[in-house]
C-alpha atoms as a PDB file:
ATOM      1  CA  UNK A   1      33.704 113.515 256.937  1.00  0.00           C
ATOM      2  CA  UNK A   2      35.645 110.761 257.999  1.00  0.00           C
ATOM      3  CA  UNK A   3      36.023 109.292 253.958  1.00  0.00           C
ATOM      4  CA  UNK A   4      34.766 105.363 254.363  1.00  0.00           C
ATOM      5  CA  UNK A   5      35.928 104.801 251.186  1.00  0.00           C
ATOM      6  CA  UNK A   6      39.772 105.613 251.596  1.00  0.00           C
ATOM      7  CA  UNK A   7      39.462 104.278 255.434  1.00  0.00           C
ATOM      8  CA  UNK A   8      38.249 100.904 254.153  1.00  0.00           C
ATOM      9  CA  UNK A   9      41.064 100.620 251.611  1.00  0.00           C
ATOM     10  CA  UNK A  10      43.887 101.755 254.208  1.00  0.00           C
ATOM     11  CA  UNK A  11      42.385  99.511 256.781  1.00  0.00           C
ATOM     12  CA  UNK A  12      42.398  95.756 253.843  1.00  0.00           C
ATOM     13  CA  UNK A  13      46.458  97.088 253.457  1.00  0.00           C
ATOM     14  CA  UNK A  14      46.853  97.051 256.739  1.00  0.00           C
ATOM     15  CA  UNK A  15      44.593  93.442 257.707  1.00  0.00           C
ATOM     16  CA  UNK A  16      46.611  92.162 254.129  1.00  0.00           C
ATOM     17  CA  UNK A  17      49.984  92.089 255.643  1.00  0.00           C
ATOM     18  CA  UNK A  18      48.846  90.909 258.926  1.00  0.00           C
ATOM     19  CA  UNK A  19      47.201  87.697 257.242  1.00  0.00           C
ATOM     20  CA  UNK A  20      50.127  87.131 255.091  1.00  0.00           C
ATOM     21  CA  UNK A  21      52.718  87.515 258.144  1.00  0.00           C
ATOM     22  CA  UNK A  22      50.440  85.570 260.224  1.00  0.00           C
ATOM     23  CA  UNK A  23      50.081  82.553 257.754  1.00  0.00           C
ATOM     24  CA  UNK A  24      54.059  82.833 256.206  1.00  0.00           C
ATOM     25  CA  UNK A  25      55.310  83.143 259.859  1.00  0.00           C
ATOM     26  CA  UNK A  26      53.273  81.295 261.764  1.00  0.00           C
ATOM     27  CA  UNK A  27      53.709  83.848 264.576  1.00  0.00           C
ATOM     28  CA  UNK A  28      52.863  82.023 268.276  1.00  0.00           C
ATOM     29  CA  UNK A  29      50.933  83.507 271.126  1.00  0.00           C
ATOM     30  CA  UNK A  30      50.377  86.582 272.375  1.00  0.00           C
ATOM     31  CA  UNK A  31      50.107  87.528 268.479  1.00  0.00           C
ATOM     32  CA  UNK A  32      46.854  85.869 267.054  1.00  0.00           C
ATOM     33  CA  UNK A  33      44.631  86.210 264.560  1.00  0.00           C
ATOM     34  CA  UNK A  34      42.750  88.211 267.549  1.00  0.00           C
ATOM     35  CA  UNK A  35      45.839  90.342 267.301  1.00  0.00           C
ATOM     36  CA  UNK A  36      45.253  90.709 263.924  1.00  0.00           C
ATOM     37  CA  UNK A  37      41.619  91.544 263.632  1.00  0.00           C
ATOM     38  CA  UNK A  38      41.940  94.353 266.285  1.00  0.00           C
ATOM     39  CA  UNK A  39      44.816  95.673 264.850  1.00  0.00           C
ATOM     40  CA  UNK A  40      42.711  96.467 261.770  1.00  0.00           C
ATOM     41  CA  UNK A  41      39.899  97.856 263.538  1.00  0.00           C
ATOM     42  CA  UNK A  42      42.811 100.372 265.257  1.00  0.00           C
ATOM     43  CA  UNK A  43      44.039 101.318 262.056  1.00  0.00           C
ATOM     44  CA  UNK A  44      40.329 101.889 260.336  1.00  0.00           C
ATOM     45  CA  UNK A  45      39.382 104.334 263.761  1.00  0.00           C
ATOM     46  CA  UNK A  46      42.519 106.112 263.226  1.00  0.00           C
ATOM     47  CA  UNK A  47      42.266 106.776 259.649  1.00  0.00           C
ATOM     48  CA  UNK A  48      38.761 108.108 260.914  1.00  0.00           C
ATOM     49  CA  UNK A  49      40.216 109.824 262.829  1.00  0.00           C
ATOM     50  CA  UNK A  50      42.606 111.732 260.629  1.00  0.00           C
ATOM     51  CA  UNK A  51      40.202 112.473 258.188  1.00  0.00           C
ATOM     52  CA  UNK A  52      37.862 114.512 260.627  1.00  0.00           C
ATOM     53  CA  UNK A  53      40.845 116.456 261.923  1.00  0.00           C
ATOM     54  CA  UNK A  54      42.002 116.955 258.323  1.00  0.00           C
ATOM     55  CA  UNK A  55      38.487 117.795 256.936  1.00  0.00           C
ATOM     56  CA  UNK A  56      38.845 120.367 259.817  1.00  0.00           C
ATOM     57  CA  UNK A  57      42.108 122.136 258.055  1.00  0.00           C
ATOM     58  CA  UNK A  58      41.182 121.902 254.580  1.00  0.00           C
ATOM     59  CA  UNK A  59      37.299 123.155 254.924  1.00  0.00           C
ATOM     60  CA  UNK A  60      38.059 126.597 253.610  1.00  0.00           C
ATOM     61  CA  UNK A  61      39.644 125.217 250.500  1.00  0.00           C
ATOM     62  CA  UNK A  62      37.157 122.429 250.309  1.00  0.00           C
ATOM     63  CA  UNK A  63      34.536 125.268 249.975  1.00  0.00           C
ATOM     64  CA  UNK A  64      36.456 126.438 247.024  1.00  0.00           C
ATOM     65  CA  UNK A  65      36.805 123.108 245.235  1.00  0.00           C
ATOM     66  CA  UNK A  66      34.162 121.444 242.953  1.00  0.00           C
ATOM     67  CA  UNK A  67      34.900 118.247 244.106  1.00  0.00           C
ATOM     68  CA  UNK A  68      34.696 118.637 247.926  1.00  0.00           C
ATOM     69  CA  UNK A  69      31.816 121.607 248.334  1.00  0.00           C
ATOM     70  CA  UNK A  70      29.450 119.132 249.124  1.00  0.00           C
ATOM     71  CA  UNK A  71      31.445 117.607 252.214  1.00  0.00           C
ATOM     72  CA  UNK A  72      29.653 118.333 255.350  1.00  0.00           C
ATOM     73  CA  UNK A  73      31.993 121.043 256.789  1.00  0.00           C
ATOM     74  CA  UNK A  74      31.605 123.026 253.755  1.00  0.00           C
ATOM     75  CA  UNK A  75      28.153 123.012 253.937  1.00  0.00           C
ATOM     76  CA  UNK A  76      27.650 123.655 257.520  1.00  0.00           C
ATOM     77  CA  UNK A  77      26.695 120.356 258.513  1.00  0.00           C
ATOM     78  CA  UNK A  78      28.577 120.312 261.594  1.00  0.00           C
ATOM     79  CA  UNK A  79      28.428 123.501 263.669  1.00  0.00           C
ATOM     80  CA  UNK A  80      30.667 124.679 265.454  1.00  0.00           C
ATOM     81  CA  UNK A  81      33.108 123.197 263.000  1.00  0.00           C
ATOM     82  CA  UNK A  82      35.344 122.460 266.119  1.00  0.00           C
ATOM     83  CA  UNK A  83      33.609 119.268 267.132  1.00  0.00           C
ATOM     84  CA  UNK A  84      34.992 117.768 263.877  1.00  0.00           C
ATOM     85  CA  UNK A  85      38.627 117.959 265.834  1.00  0.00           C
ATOM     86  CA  UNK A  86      36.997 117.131 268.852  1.00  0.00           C
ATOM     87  CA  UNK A  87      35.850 113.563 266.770  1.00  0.00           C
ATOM     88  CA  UNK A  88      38.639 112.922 265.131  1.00  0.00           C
ATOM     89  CA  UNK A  89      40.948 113.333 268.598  1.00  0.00           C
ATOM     90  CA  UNK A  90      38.426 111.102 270.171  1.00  0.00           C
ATOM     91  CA  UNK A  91      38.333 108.358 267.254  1.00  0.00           C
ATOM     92  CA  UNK A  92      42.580 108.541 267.545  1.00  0.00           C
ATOM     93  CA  UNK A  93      42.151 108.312 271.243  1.00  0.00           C
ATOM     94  CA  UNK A  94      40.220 104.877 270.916  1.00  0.00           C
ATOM     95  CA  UNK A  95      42.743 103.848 268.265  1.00  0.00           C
ATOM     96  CA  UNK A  96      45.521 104.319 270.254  1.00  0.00           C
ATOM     97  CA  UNK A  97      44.224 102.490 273.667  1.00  0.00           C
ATOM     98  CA  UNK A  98      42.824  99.608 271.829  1.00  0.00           C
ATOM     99  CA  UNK A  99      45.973  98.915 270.054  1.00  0.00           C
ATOM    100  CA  UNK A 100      48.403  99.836 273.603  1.00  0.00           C
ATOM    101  CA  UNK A 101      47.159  96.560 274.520  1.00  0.00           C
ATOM    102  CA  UNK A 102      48.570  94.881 271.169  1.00  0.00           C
ATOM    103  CA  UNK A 103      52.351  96.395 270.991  1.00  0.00           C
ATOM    104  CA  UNK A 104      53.687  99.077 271.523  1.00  0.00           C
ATOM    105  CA  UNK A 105      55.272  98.773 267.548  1.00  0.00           C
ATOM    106  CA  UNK A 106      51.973  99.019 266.367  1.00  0.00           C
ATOM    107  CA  UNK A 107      51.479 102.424 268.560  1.00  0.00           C
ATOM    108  CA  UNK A 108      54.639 103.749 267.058  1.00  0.00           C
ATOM    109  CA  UNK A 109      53.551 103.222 263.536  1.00  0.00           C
ATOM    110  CA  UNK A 110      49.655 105.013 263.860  1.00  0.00           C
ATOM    111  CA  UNK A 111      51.633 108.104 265.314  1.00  0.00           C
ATOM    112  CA  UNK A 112      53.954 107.673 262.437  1.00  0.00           C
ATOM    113  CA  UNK A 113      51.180 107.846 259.916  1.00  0.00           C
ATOM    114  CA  UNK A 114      49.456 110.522 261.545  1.00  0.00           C
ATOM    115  CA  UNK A 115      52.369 112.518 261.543  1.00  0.00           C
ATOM    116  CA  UNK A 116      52.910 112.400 258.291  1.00  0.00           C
ATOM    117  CA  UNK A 117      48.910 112.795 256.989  1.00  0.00           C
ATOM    118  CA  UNK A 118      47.893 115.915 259.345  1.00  0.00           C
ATOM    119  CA  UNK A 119      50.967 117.501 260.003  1.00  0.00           C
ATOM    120  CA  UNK A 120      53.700 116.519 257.535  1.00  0.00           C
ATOM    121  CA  UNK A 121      51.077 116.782 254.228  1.00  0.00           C
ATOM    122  CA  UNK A 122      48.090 118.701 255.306  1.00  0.00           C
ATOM    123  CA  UNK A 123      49.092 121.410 257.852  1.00  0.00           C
ATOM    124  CA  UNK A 124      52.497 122.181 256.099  1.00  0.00           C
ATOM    125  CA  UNK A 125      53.180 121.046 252.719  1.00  0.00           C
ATOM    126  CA  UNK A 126      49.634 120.915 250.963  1.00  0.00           C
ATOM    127  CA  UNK A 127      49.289 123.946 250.254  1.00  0.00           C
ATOM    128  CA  UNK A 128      53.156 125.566 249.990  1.00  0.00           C
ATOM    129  CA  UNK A 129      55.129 122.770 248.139  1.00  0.00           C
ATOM    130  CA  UNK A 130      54.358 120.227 244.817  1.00  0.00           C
ATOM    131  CA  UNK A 131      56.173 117.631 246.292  1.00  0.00           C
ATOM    132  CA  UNK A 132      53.021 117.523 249.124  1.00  0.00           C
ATOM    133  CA  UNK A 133      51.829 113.944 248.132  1.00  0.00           C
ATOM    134  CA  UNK A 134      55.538 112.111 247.547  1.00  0.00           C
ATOM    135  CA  UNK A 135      56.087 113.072 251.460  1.00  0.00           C
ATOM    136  CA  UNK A 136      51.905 112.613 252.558  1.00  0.00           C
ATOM    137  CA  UNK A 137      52.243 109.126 250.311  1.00  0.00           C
ATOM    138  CA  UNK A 138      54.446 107.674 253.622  1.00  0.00           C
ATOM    139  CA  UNK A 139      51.105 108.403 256.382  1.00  0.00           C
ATOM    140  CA  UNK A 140      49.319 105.828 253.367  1.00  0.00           C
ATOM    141  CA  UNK A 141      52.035 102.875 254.197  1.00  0.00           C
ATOM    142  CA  UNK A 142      51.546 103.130 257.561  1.00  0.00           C
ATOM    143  CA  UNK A 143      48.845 100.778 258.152  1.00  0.00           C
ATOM    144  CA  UNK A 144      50.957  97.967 256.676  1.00  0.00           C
ATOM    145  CA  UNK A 145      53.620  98.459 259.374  1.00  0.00           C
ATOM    146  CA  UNK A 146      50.969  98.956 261.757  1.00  0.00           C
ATOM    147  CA  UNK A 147      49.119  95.445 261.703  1.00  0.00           C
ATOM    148  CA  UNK A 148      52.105  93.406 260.784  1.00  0.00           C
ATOM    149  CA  UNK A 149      53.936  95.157 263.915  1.00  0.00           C
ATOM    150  CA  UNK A 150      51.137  93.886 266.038  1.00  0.00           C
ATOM    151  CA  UNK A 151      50.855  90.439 264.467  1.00  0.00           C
ATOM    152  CA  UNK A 152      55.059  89.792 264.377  1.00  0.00           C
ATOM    153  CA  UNK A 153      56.079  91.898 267.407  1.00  0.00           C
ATOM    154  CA  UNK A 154      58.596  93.130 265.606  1.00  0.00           C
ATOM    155  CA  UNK A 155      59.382  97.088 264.423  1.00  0.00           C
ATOM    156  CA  UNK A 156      61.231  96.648 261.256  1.00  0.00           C
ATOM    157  CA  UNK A 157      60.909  94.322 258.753  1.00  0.00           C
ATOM    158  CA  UNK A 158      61.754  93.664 254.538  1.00  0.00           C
ATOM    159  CA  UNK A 159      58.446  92.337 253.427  1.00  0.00           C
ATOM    160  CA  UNK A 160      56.278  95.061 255.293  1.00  0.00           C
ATOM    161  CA  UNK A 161      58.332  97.685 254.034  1.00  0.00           C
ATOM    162  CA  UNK A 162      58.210  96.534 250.260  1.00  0.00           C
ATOM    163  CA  UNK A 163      54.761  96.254 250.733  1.00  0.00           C
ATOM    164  CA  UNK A 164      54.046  99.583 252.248  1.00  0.00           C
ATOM    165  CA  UNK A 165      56.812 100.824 249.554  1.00  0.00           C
ATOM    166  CA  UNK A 166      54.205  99.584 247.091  1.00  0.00           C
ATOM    167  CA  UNK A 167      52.046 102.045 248.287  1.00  0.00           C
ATOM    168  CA  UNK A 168      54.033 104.889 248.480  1.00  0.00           C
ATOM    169  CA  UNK A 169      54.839 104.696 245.349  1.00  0.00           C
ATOM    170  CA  UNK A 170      50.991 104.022 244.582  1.00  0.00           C
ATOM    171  CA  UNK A 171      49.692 107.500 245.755  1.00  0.00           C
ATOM    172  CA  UNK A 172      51.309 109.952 243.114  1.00  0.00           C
ATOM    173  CA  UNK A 173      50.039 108.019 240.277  1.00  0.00           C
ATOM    174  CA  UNK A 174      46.304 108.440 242.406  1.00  0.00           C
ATOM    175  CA  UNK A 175      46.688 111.815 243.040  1.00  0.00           C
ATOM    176  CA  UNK A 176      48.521 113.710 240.241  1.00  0.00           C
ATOM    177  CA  UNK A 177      45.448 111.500 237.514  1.00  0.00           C
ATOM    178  CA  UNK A 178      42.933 113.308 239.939  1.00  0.00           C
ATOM    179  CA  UNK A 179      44.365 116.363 239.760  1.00  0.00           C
ATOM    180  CA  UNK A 180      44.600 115.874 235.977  1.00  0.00           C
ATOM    181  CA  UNK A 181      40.706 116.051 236.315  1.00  0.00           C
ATOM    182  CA  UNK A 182      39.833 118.707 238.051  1.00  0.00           C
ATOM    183  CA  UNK A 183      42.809 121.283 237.901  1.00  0.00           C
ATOM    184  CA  UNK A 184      40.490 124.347 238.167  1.00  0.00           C
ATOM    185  CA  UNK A 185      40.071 123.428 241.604  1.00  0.00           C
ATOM    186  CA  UNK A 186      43.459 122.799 242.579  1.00  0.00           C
ATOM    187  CA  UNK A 187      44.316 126.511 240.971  1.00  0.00           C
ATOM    188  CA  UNK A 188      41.040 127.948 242.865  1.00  0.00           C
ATOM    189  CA  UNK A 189      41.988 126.515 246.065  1.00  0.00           C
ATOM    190  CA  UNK A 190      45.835 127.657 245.736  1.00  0.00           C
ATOM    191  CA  UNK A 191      46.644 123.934 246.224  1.00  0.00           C
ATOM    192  CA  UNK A 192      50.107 123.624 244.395  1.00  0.00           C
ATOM    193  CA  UNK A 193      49.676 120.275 243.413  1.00  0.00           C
ATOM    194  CA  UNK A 194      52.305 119.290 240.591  1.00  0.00           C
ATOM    195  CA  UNK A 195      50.322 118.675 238.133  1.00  0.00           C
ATOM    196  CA  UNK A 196      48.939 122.687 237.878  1.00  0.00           C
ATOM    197  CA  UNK A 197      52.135 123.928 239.232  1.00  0.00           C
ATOM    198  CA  UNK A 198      54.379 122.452 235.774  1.00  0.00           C
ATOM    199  CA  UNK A 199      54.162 122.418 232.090  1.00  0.00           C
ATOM    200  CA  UNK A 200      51.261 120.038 230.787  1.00  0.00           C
ATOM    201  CA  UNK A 201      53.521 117.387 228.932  1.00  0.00           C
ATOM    202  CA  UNK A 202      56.347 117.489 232.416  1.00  0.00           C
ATOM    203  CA  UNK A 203      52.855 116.625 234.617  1.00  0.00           C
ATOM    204  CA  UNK A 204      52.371 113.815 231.938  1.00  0.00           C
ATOM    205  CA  UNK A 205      55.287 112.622 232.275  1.00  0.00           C
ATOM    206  CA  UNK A 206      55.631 112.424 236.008  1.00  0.00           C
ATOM    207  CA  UNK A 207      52.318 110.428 235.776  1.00  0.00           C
ATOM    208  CA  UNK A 208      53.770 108.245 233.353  1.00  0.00           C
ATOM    209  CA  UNK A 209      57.278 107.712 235.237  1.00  0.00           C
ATOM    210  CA  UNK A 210      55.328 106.864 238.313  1.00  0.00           C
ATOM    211  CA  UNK A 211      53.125 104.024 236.866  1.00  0.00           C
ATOM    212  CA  UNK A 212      55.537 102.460 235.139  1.00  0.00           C
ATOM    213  CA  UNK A 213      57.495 102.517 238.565  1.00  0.00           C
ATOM    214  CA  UNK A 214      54.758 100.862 240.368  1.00  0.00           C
ATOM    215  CA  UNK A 215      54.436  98.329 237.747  1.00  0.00           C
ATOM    216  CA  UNK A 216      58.472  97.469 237.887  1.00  0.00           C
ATOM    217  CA  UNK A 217      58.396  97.547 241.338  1.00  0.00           C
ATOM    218  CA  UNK A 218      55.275  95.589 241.959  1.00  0.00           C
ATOM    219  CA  UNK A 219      56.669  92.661 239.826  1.00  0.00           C
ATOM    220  CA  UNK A 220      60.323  92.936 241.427  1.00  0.00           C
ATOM    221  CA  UNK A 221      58.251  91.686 244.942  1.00  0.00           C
ATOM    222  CA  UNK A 222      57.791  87.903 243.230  1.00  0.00           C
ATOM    223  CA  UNK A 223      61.474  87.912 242.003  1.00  0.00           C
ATOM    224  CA  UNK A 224      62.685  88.552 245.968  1.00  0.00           C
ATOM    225  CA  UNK A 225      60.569  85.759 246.301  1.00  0.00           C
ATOM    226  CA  UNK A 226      58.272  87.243 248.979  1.00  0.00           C
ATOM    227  CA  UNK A 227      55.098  86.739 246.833  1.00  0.00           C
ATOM    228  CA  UNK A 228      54.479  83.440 244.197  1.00  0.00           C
ATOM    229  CA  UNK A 229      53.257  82.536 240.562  1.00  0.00           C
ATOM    230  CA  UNK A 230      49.507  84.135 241.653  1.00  0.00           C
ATOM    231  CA  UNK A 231      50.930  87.382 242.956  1.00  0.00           C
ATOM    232  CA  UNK A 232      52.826  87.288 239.653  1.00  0.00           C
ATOM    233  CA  UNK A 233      50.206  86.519 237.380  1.00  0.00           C
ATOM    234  CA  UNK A 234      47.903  89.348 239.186  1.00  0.00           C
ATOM    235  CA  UNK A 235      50.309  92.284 239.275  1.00  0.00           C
ATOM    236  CA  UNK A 236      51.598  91.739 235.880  1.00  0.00           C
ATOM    237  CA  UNK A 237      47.727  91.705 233.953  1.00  0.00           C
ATOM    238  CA  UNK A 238      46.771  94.500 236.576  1.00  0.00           C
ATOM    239  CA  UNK A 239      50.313  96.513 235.984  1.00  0.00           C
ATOM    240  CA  UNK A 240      49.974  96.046 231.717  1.00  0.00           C
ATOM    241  CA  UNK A 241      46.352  98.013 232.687  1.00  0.00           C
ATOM    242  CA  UNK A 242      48.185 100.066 234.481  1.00  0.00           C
ATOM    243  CA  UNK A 243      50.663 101.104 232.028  1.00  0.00           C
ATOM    244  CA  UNK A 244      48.335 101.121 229.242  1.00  0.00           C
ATOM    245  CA  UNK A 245      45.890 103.471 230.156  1.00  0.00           C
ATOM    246  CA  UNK A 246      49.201 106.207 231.928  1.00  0.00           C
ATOM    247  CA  UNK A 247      50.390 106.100 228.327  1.00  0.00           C
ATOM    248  CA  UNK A 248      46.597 106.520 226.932  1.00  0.00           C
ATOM    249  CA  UNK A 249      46.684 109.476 229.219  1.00  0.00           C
ATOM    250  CA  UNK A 250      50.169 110.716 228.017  1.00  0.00           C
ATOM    251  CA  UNK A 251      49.194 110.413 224.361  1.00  0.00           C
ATOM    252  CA  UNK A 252      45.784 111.831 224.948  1.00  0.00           C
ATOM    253  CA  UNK A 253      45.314 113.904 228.081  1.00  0.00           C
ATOM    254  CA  UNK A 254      41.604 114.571 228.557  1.00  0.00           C
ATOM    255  CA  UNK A 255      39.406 114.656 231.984  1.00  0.00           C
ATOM    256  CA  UNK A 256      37.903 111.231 231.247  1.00  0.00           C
ATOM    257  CA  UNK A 257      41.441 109.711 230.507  1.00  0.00           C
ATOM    258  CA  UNK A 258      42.493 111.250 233.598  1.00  0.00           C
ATOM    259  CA  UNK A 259      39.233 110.291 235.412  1.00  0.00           C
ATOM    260  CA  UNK A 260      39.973 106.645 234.487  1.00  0.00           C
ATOM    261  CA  UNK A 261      43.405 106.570 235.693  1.00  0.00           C
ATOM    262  CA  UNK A 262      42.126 108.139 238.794  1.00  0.00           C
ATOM    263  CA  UNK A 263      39.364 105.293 238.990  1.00  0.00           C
ATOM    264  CA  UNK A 264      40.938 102.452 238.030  1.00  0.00           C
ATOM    265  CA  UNK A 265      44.106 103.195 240.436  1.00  0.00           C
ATOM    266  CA  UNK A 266      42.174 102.193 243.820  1.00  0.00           C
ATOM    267  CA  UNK A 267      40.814  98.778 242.631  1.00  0.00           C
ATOM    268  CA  UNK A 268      44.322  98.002 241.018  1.00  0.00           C
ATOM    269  CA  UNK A 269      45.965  98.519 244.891  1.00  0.00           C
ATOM    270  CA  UNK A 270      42.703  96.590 245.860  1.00  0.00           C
ATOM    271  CA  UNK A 271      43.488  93.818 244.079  1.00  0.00           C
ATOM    272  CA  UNK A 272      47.365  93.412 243.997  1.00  0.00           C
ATOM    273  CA  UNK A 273      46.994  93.307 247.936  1.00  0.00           C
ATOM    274  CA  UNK A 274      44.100  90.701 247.468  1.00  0.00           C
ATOM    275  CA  UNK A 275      46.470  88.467 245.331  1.00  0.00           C
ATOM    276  CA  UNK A 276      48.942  88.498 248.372  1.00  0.00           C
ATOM    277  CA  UNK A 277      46.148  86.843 250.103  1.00  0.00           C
ATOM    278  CA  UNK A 278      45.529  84.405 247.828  1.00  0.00           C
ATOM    279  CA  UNK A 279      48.848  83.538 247.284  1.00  0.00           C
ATOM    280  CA  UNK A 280      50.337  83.180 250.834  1.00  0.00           C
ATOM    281  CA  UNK A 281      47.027  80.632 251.394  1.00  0.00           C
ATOM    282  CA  UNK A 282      48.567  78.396 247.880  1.00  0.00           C
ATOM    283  CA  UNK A 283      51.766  78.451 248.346  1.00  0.00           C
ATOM    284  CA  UNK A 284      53.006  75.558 250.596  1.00  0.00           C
ATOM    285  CA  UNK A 285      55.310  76.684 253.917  1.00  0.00           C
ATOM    286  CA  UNK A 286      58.441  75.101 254.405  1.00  0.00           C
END
């Protein structure tokens, strides 16, 4: 119910720029690596959070859906289905207090991104508008702002928000490929998600557009010189992947091409955010 899968990747975003503003800016006390670590576990307990409250929302169209029938609201795991709220408010709760005592930026950006993922995209645009998952896609940066808030002590910043731009940008490409897969259940479930809303090839395209955005955009993050040769290296072979199997899908839209897209999307992010790592710890500070 709570999705350990997505929570895990949302949490290494939000841990990824922490390490890279704690080792590129040498922040001094209060902010520590301490900072940092339970910063990440904040983020990870409210994305648990989230998902039980949002699980909550969606169970009568998650009942409908191939995909999600076998979630445990759906099948009446959890009775009454109330106490999945009752979780996630108590998960968010935790989240909240633990990281009060780390910044109040950090506070400012987990209300942000639950704004945005249970009320912005879940209770209001899911299931009325196609452009649900460009305005949801902002809860998904949130964790970036989040950690590095905590870590810096400060609200604003350029290289979190590239960073959790990256992501933004990420999500359609994620979504719209799984979509691609399994529209029956999107059209079951009254879910107007684009790509069953639009003409096949303008769904295509959007997919297309997208990834080759990410790519662009990815790469442009080494030429403002906030990432090195490693972060370059990575994102390009990763982004030519990228590209190459959006325009397999384009050319030859089945389920599996989609499925693949979908797939390889989530260790792509995985990655490119690992190579920030990796490259913040090479390259020498001035």
């Amino acid at each position: 119910m709570t999705k350990p899968r997505t929570v895990t990747l949302l949490a290494f975003v939000g841990f990824v720029s922490g390490f890279v503003a704690y080792v590129s800016l040498n922040p001094k006390t209060p902010h520590s690596l301490n900072t940092l670590t339970v910063s990440t576990m904040a983020i990870a307990l409210a994305c648990m959070g989230a998902n039980a409250i949002t699980s909550y929302i969606d169970r009568d169209i998650d009942t409908l859906m191939e995909r999600t029938r076998r979630r445990p609201l759906p099948m009446g795991k959890i009775r009454p289905p109330e106490r999945a709220v009752y979780y996630g408010l108590a998960l968010i709760s935790v989240s909240l207090a633990v990281q009060l005592f780390y910044g109040y930026y950090g506070v400012f950006w987990i209300l942000f991104g639950l704004t945005f993922n249970i009320l912005v995209y879940n209770a209001w645009l899911k299931r009325k508008n196609p452009v649900n998952i460009i305005l949801g896609a902002f809860a998904g940066g949130a964790p970036v702002m989040v950690v590095w808030s905590s870590v810096t002590g400060e609200l604003l910043s350029l290289t979190p928000l590239l960073m959790a731009a990256l992501i933004v940008l990420w999500t359609p490409t994620h979504i719209w490929s799984l979509a691609l897969r399994y529209p029956d259940d999107y059209v079951r479930a009254k879910v107007p998600m684009l790509p069953v809303v639009v003409e096949e090839r303008k769904a295509l395209r959007c997919v297309a557009f997208t990834s080759i955005l990410l790519v662009i955009f990815s790469v442009s993050l080494f030429s403002l010189k906030i990432f090195g040769l490693v972060y370059l290296v990575t994102a390009s072979f990763l982004g030519c992947a990228m590209i190459l199997l959006s325009l397999r899908l384009f050319f030859h839209l089945t389920k599996q091409n989609s499925w693949v897209v979908f797939k390889f999307s989530s260790p792509y992010l995985t990655m490119i955010f690992l190579a920030m790592i990796i490259d913040v710890l090479l390259t020498p500070k001035g």
